[in-house]
Protein backbone atom coordinates (compact mmCIF):
# COMPACT_ATOMS: atom_id res chain seq x y z
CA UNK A 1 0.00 0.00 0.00
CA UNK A 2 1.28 3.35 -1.45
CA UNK A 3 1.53 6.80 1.76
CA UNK A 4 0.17 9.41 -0.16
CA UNK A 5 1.42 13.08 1.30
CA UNK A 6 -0.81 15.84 0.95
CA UNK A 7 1.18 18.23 -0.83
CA UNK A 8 1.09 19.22 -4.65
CA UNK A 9 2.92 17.72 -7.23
CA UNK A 10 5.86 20.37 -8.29
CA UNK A 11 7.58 19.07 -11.38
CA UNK A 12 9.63 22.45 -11.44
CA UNK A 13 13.64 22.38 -11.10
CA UNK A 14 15.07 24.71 -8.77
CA UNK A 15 17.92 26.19 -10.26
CA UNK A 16 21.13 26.93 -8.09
CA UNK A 17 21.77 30.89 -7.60
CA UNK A 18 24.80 31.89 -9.93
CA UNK A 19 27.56 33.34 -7.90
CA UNK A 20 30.06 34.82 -9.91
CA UNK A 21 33.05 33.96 -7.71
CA UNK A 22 36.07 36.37 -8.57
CA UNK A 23 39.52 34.83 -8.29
CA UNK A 24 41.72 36.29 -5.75
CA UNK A 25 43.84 39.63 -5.91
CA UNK A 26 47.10 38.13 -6.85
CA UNK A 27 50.30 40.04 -6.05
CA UNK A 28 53.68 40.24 -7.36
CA UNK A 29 56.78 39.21 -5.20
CA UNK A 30 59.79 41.61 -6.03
CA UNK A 31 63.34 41.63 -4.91
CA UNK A 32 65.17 44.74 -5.30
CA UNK A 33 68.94 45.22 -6.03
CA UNK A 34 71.62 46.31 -3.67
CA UNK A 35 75.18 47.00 -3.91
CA UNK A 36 75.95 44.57 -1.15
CA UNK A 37 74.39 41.64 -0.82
CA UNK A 38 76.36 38.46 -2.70
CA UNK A 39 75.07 37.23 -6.09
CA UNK A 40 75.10 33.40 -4.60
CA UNK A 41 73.12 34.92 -1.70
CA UNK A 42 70.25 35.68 -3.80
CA UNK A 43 70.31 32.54 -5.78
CA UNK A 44 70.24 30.60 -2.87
CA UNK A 45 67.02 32.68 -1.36
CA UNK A 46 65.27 32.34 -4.53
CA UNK A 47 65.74 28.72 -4.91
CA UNK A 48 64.59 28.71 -0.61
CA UNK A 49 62.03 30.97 -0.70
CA UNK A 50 60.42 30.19 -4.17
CA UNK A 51 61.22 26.81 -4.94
CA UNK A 52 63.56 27.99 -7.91
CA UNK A 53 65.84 25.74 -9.81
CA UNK A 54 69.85 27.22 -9.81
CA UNK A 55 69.08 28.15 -13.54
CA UNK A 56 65.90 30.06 -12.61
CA UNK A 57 66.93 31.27 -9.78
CA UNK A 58 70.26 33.07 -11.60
CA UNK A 59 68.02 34.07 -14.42
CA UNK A 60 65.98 36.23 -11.52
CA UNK A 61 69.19 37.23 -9.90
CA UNK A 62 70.77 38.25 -12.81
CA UNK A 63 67.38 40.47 -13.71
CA UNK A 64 67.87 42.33 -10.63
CA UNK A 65 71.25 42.98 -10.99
CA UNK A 66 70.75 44.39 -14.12
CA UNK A 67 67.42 46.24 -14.12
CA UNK A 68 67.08 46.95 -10.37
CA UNK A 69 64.79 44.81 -9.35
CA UNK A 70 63.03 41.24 -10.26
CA UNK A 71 60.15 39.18 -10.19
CA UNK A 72 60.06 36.14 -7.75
CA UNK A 73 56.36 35.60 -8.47
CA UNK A 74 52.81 36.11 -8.13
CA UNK A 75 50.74 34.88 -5.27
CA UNK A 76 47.46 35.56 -3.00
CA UNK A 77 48.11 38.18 -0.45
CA UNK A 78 48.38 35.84 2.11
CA UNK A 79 51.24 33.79 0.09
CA UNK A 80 52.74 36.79 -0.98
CA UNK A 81 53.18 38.39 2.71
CA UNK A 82 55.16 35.53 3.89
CA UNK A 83 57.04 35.06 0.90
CA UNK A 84 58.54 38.75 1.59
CA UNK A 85 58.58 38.18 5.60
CA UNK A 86 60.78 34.70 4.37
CA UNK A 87 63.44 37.07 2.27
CA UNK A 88 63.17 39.03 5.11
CA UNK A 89 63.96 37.47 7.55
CA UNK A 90 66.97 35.42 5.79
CA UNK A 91 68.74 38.66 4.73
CA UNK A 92 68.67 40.13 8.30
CA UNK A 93 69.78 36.62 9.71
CA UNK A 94 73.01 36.91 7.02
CA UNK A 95 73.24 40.50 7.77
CA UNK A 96 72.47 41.73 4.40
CA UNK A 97 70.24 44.20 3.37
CA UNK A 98 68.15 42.37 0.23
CA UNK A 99 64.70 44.07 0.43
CA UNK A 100 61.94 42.22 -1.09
CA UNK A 101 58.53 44.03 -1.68
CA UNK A 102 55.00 43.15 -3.19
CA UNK A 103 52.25 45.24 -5.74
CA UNK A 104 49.28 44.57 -6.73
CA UNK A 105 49.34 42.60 -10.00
């Protein structure tokens, strides 16, 4: 034997609300030349701090040598803030003074 409910028969579809979920605000991770701190220094941070290989890495290096300053990469905020607290902190550990900054992408 067949329960019967008493409520009407709805053959509509309820459709999910669209959300238009924007990505993130993604940042770029920049390292900015000095006249001090050592070449292999820098390689060695990049290849730390941003997973780099040694050929990446010195490609980076190189860039900021020449042109003042380089890209490590672009992250989240979140990412991107300890990324820079990470350079940091190694430079002032080794005594140099490598500054490493963000932007907005």
């Amino acid at each position: 034997m067949a329960v019967h409910h008493n409520r009407p028969h709805d053959d509509s579809v309820l459709e999910a609300e669209r959300v238009d979920v924007k990505p993130p605000p993604m940042y770029r991770v920049l390292l900015l030349n000095d006249d001090y701190t050592p070449m292999d220094f820098v390689v060695g941070v990049l290849q730390q701090v941003f997973a780099m290989t040694r050929e990446q890495a010195t490609h980076v290096m190189l860039q900021v040598h020449r042109s003042g300053m380089g890209t490590c990469g672009v992250f989240t905020k979140e990412v991107a803030d300890t990324k820079v607290a990470q350079v940091v902190d190694l430079a002032s550990q080794h005594q140099h003074p490598l500054q490493c900054t963000m932007e907005p992408e």
